[in-house]
PDB file of N, CA and C in Angstrom:
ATOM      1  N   UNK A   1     122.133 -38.961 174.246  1.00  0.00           N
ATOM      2  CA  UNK A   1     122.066 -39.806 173.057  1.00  0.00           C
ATOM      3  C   UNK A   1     121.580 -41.189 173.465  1.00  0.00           C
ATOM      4  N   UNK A   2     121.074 -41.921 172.268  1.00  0.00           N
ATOM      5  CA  UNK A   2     120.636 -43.608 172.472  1.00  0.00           C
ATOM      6  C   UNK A   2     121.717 -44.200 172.820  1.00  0.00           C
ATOM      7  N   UNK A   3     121.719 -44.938 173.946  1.00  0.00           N
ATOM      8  CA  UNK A   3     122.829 -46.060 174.001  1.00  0.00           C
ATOM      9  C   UNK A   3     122.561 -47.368 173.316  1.00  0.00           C
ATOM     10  N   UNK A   4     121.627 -47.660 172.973  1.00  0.00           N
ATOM     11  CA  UNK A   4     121.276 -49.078 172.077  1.00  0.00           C
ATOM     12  C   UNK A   4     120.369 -48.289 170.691  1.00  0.00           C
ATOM     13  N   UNK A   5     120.793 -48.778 169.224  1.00  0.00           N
ATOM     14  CA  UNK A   5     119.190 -48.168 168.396  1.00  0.00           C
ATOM     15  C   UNK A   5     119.283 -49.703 168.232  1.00  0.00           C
ATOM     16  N   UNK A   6     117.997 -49.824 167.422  1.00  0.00           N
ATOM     17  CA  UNK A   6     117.526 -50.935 167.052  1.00  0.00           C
ATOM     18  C   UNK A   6     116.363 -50.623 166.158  1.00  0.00           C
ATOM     19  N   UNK A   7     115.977 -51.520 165.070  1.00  0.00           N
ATOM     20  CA  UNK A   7     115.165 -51.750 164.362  1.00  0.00           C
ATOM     21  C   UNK A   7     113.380 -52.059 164.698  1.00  0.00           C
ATOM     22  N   UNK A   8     113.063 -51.597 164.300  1.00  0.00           N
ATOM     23  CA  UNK A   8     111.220 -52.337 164.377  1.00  0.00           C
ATOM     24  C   UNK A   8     110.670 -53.173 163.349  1.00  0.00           C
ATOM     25  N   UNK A   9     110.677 -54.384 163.429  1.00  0.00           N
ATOM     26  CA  UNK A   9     110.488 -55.144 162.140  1.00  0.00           C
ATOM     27  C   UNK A   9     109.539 -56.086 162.736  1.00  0.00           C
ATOM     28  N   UNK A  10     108.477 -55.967 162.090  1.00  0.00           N
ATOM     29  CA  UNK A  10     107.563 -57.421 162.496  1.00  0.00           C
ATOM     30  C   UNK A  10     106.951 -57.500 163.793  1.00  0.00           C
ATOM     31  N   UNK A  11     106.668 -56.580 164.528  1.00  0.00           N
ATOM     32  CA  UNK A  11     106.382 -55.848 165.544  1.00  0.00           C
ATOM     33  C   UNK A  11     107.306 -56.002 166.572  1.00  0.00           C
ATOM     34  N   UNK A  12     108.350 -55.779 166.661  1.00  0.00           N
ATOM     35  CA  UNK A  12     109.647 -56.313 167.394  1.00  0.00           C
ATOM     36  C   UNK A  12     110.611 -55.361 167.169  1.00  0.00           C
ATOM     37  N   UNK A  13     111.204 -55.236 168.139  1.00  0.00           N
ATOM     38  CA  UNK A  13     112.449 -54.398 168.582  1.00  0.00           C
ATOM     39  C   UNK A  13     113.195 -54.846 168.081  1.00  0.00           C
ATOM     40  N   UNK A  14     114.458 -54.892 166.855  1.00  0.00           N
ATOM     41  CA  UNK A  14     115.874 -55.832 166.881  1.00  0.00           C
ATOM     42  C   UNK A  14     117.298 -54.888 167.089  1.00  0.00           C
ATOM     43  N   UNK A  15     117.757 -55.220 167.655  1.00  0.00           N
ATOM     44  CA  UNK A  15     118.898 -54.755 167.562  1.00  0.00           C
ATOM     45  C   UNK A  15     120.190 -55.375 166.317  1.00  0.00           C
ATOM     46  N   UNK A  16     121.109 -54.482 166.199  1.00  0.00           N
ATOM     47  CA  UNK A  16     121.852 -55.079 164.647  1.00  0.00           C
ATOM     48  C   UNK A  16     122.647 -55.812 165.428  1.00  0.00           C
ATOM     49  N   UNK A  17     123.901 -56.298 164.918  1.00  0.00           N
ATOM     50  CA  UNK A  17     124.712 -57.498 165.065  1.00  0.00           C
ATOM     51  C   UNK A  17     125.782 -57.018 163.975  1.00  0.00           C
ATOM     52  N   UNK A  18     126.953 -57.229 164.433  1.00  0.00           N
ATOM     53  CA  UNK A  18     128.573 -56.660 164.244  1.00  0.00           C
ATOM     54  C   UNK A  18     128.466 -55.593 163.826  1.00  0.00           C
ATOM     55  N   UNK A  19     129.732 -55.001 163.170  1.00  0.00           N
ATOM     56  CA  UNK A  19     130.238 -54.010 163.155  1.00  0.00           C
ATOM     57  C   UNK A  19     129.607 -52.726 162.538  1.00  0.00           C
ATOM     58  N   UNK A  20     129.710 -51.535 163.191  1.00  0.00           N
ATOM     59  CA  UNK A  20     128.993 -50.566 162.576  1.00  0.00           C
ATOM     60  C   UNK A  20     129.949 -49.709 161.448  1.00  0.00           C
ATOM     61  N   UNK A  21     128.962 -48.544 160.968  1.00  0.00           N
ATOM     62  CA  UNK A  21     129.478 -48.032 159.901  1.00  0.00           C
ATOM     63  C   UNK A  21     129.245 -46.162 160.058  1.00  0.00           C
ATOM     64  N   UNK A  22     130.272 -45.603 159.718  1.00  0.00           N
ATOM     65  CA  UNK A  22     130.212 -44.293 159.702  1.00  0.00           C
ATOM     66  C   UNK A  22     129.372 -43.817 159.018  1.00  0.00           C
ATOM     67  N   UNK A  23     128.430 -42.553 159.223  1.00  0.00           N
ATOM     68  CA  UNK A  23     127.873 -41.941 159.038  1.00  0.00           C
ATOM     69  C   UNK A  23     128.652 -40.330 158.059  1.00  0.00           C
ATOM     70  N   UNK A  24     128.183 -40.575 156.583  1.00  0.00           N
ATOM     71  CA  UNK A  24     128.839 -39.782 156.024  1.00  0.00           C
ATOM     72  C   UNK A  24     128.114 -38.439 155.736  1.00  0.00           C
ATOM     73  N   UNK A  25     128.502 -37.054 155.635  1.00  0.00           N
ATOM     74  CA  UNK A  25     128.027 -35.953 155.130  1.00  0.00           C
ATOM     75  C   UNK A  25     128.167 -36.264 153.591  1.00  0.00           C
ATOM     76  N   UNK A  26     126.980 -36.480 152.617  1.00  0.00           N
ATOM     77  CA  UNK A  26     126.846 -36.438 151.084  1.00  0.00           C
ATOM     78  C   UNK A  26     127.926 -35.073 150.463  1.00  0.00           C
ATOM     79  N   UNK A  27     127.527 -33.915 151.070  1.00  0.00           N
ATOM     80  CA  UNK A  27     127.964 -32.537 150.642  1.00  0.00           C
ATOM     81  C   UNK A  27     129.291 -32.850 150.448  1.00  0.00           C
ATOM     82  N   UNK A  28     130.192 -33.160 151.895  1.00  0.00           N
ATOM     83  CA  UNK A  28     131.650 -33.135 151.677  1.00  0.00           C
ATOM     84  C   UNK A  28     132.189 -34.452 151.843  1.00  0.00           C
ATOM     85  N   UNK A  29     132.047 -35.200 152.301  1.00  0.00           N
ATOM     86  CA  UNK A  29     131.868 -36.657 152.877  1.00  0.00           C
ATOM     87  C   UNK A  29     132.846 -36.945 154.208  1.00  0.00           C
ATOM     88  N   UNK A  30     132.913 -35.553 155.284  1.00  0.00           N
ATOM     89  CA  UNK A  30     132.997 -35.538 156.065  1.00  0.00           C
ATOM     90  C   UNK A  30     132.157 -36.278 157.485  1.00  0.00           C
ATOM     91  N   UNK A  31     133.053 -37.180 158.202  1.00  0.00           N
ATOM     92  CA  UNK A  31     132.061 -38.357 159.039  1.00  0.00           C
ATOM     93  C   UNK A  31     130.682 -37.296 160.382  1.00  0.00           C
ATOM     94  N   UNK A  32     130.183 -37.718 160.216  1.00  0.00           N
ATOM     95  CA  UNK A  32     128.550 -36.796 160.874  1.00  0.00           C
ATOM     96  C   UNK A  32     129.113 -38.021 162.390  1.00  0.00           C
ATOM     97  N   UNK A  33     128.995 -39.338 162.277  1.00  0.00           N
ATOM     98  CA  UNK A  33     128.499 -40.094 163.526  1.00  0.00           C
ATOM     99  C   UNK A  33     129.383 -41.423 163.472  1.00  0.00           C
TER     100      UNK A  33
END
């Protein structure tokens, strides 16, 4: 797996800044990530 993701914006790599957010299944809304 990625140890860093980050964005491409403006021809640039960014990485995000604070806290992340779970990754939900729509179907059941069981957490994916």
């Amino acid at each position: 797996m990625y140890e860093k993701l980050g964005f491409f914006i403006n021809g640039e790599w960014r990485t995000g800044s604070g806290k992340g957010e779970d990754v939900l299944n729509p179907a059941n809304e069981s957490v994916l990530a």
